[in-house]
C-alpha atoms as a PDB file:
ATOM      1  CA  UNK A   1      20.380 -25.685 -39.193  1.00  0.00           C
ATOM      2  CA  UNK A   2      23.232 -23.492 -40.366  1.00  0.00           C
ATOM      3  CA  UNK A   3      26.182 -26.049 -41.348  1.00  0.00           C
ATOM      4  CA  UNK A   4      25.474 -29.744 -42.332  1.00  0.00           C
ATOM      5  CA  UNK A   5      28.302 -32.276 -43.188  1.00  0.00           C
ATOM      6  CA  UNK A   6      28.435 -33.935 -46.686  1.00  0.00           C
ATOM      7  CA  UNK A   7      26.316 -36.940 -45.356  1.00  0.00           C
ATOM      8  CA  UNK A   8      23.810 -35.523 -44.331  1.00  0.00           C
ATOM      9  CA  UNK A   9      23.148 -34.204 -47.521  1.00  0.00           C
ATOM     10  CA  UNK A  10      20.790 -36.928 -48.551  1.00  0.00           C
ATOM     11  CA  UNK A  11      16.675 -38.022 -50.222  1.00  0.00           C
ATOM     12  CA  UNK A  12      14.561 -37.307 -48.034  1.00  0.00           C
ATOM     13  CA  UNK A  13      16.518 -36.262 -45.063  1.00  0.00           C
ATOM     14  CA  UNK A  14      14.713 -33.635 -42.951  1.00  0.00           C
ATOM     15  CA  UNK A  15      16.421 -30.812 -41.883  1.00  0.00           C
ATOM     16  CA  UNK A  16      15.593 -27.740 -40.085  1.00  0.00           C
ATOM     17  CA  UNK A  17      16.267 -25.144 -42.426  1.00  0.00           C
ATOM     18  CA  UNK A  18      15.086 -21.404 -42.067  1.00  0.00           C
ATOM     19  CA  UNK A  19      15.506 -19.185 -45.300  1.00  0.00           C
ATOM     20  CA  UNK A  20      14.341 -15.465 -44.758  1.00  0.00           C
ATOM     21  CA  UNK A  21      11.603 -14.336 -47.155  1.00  0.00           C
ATOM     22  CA  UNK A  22      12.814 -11.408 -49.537  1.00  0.00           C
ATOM     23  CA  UNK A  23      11.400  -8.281 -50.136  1.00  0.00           C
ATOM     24  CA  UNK A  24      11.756  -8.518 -54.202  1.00  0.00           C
ATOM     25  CA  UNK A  25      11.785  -4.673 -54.505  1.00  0.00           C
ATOM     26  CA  UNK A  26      15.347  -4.346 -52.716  1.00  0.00           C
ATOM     27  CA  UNK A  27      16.491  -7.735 -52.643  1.00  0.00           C
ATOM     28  CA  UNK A  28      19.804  -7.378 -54.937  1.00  0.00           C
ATOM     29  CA  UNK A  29      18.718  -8.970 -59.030  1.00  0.00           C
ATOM     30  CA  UNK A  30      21.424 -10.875 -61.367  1.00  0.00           C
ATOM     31  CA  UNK A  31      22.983  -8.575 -63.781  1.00  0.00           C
ATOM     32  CA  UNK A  32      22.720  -9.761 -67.344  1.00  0.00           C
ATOM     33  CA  UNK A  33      25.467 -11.588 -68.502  1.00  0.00           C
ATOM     34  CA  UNK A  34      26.933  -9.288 -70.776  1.00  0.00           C
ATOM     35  CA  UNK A  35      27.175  -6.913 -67.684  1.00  0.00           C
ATOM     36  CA  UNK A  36      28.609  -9.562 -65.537  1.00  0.00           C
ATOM     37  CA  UNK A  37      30.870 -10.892 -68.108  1.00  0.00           C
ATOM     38  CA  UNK A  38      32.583  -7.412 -68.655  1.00  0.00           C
ATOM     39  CA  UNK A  39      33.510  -6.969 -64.611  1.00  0.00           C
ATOM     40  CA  UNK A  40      37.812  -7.178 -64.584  1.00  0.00           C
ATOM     41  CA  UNK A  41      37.449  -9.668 -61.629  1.00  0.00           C
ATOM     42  CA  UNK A  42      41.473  -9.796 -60.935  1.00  0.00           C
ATOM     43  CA  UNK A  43      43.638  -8.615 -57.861  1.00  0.00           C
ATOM     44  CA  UNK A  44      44.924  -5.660 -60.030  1.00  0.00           C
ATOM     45  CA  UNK A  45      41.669  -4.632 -60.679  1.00  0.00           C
ATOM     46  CA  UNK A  46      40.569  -4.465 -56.802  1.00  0.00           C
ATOM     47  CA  UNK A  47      40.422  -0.695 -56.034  1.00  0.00           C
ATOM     48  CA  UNK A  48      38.330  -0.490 -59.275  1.00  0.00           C
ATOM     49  CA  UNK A  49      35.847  -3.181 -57.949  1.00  0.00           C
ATOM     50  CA  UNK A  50      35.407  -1.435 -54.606  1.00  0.00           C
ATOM     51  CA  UNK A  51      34.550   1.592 -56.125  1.00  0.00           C
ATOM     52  CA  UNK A  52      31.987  -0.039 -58.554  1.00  0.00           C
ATOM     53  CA  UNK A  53      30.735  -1.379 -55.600  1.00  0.00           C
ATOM     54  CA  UNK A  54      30.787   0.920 -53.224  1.00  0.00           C
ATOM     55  CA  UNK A  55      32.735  -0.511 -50.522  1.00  0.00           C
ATOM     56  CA  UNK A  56      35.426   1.077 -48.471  1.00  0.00           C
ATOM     57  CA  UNK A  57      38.663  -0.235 -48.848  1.00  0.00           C
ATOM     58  CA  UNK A  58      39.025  -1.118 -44.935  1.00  0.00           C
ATOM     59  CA  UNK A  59      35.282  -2.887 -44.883  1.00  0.00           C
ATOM     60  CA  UNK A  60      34.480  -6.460 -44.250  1.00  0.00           C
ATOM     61  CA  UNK A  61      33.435  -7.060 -47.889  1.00  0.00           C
ATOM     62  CA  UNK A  62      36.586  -5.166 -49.702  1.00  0.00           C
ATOM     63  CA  UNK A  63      38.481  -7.986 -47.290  1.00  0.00           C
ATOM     64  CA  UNK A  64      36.124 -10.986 -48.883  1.00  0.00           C
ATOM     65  CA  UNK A  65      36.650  -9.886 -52.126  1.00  0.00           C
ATOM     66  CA  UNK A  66      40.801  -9.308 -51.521  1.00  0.00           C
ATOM     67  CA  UNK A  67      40.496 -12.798 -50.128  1.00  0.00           C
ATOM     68  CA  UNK A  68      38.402 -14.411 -53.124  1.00  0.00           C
ATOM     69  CA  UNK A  69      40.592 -12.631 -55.918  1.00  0.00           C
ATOM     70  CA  UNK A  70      43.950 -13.893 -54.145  1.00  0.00           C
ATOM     71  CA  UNK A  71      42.521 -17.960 -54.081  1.00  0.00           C
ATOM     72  CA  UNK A  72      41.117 -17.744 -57.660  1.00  0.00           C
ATOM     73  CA  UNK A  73      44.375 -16.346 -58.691  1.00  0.00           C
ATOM     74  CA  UNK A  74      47.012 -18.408 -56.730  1.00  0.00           C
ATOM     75  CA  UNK A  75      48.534 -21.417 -58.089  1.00  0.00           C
ATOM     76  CA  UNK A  76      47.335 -24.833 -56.713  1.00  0.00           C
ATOM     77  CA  UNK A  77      49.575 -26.908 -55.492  1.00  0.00           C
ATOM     78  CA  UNK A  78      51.326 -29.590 -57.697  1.00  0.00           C
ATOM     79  CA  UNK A  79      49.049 -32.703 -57.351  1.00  0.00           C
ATOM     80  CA  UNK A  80      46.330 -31.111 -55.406  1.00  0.00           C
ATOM     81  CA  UNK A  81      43.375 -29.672 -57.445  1.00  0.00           C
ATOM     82  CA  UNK A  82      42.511 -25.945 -57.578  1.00  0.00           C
ATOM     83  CA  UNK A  83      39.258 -26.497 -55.587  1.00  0.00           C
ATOM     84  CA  UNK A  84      38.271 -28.387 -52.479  1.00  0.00           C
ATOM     85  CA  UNK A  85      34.514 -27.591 -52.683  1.00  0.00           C
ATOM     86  CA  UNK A  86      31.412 -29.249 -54.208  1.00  0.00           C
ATOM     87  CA  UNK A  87      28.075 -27.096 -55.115  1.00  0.00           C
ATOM     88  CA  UNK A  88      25.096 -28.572 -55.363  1.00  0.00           C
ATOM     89  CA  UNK A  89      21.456 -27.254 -56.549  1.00  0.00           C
ATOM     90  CA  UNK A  90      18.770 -29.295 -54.608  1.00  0.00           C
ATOM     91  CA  UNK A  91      15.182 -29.041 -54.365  1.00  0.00           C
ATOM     92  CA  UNK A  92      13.526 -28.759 -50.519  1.00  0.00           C
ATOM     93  CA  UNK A  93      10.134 -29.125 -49.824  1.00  0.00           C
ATOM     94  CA  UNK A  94       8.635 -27.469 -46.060  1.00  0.00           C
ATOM     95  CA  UNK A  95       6.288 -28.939 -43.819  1.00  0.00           C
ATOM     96  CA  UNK A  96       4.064 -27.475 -45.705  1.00  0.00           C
ATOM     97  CA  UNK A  97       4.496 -28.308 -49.019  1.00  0.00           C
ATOM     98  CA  UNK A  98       6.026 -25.088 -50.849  1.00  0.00           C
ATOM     99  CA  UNK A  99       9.092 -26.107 -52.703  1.00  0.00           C
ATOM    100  CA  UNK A 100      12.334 -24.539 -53.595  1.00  0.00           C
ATOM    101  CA  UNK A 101      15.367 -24.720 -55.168  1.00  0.00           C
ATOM    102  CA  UNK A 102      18.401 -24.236 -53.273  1.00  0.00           C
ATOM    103  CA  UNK A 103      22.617 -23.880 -53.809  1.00  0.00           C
ATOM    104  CA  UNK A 104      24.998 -25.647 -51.370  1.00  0.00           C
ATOM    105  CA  UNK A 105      28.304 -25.254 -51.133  1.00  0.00           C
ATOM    106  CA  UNK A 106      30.314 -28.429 -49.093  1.00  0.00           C
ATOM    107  CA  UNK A 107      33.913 -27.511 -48.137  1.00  0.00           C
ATOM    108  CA  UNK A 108      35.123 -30.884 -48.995  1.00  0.00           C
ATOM    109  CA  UNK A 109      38.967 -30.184 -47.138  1.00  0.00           C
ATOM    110  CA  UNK A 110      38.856 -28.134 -43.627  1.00  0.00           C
ATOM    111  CA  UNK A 111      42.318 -29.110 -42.360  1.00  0.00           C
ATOM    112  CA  UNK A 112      43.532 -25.888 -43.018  1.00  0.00           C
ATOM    113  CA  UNK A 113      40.332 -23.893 -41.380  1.00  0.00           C
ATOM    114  CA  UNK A 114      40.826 -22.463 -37.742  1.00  0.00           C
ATOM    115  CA  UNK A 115      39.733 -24.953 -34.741  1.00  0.00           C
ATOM    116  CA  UNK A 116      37.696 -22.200 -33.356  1.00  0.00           C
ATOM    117  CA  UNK A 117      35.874 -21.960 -36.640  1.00  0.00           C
ATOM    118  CA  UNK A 118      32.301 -22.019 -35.445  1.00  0.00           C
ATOM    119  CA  UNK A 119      30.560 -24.777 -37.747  1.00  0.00           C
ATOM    120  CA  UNK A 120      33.640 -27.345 -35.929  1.00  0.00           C
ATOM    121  CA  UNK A 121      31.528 -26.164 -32.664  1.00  0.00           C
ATOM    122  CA  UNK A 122      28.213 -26.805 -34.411  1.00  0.00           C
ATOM    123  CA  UNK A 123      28.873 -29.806 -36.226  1.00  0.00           C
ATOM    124  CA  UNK A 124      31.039 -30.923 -32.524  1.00  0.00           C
ATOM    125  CA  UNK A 125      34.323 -31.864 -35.422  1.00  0.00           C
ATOM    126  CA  UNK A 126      37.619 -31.026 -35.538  1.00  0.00           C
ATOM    127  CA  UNK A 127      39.142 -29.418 -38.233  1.00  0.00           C
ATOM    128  CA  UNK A 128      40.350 -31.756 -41.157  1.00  0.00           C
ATOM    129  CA  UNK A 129      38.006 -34.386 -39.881  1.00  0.00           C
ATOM    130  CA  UNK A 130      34.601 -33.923 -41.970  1.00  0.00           C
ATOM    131  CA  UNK A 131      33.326 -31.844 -44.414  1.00  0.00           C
ATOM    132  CA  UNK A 132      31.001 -28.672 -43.803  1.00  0.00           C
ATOM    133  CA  UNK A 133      28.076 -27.526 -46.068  1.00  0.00           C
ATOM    134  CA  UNK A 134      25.974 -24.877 -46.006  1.00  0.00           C
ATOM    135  CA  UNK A 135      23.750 -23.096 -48.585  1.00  0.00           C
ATOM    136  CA  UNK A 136      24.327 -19.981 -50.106  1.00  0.00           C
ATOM    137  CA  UNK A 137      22.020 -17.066 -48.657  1.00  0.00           C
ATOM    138  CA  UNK A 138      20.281 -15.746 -51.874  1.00  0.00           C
ATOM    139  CA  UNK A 139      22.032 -12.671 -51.950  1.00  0.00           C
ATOM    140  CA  UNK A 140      25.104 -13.911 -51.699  1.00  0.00           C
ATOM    141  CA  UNK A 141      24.748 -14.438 -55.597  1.00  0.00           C
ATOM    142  CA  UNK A 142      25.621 -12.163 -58.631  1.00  0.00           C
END
């Protein structure tokens, strides 16, 4: 299961979930705060970013990060809070027995997300109508 809704997220509910095993040698590590803390994470600061990271300018993940950097920076709406989202650390445990700790992120507003958007299709809701979770791969964290 890729996308859950809000509801499902629950004691005891099972779930088929299927989280790739890591080899630890190249799976990315967190940087230590200090190192973290001193990254200029700002729009201005974009073509800097890129080239810290590596990343073309035209590539998928230059487009995330343009796309990140512009909704942390723009004002919310008067009335309407900055974020729409809920994270969540849980604890699963397989069918056979090993535990872990995971992140999920629920998208608490989707009104403004694209009908096609494929968790609408997998979930079989329309946009606006539910809310869509999902954890975090583990490299998807800094």
């Amino acid at each position: 299961m890729v996308f859950f809704t809000l509801k499902d997220l629950k004691a005891w509910k099972r779930m088929a979930i299927y989280f790739p095993k890591r080899d630890p040698v190249i799976s990315p590590k967190f940087w230590p705060r200090e190192k973290s803390d001193s990254l200029p994470f700002s729009l201005n600061q974009l073509p800097y970013l890129l080239k810290l990271f590596s990343f073309s300018p035209n590539s998928p993940q230059a487009k995330a990060m343009e796309d990140t950097l512009r909704e942390c920076e723009s004002k919310p709406i008067k009335g309407q809070p900055r974020s729409k989202n809920k994270v969540y650390k849980i604890s699963l445990v397989g069918d056979n027995g090993d535990k872990v700790e995971a992140m999920v992120v629920c998208h608490l507003d989707t009104s403004q997300w694209g009908a096609s958007h494929v968790s609408f299709q997998v979930l079989g809701v329309k946009s606006g109508s539910s809310s869509v979770c999902h954890f975090f791969p583990a490299d998807d964290l800094m």
